[in-house]
Protein backbone atom coordinates (compact mmCIF):
# COMPACT_ATOMS: atom_id res chain seq x y z
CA UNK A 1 11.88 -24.40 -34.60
CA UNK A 2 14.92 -24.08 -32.74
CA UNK A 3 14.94 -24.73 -28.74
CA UNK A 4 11.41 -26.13 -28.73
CA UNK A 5 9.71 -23.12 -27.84
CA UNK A 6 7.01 -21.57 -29.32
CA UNK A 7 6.80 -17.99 -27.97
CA UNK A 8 9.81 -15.87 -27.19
CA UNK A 9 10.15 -16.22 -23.49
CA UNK A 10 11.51 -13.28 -22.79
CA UNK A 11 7.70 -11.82 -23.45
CA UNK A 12 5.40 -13.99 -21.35
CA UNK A 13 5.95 -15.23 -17.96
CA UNK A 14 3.45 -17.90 -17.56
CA UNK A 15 0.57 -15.29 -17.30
CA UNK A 16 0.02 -13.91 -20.79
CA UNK A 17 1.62 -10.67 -20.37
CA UNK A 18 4.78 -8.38 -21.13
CA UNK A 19 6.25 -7.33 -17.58
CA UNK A 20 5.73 -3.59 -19.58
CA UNK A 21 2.15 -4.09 -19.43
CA UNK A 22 1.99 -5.42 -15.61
CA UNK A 23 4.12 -2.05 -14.78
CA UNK A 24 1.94 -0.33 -16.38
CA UNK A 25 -1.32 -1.60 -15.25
CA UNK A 26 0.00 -1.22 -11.84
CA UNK A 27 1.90 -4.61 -10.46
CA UNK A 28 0.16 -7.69 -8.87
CA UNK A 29 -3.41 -7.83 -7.93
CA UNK A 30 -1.82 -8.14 -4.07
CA UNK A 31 -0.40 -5.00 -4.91
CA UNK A 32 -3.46 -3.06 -6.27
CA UNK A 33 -5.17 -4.81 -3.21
CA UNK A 34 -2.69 -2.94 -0.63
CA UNK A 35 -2.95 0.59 -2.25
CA UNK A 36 -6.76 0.33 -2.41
CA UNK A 37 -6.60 -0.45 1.24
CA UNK A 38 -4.64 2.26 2.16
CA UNK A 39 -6.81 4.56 0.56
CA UNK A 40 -9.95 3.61 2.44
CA UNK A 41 -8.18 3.18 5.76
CA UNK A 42 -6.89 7.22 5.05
CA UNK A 43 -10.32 8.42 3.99
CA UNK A 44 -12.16 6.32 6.84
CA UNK A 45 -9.48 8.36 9.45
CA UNK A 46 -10.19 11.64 8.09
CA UNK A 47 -14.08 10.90 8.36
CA UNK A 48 -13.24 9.97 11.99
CA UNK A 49 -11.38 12.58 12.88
CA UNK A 50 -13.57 15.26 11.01
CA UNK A 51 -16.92 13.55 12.84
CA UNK A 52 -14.63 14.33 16.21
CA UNK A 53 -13.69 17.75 15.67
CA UNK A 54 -17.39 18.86 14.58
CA UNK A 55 -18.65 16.83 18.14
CA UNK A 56 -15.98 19.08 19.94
CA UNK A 57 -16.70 22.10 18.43
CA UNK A 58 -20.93 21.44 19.36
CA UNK A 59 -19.94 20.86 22.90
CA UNK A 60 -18.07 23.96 23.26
């Protein structure tokens, strides 16, 4: 063995995977986090503002 490495370090990064597979999988778990955030913060806003236009349309 040559260097004193084991693996070839340009395929792990301390985390046991190829940067291919993160990419694919979809980036950090921060990352994930964020995009699953926005999508509940959209759908909760179109819940509000559905919820408002059927109380304005019963009022009228």
């Amino acid at each position: 063995m040559i260097g004193g490495q084991s693996e070839d370090s340009c395929e792990k990064s301390g985390t046991g995977e190829t940067p291919q597979k993160r990419k694919r999988r979809g980036g950090s778990p921060a990352a994930r986090g964020k995009r699953s955030l926005a999508r509940k913060s959209t759908a909760v806003s179109q819940v509000i503002h559905t919820s408002s236009f059927i109380l304005f349309v019963q009022w009228n």
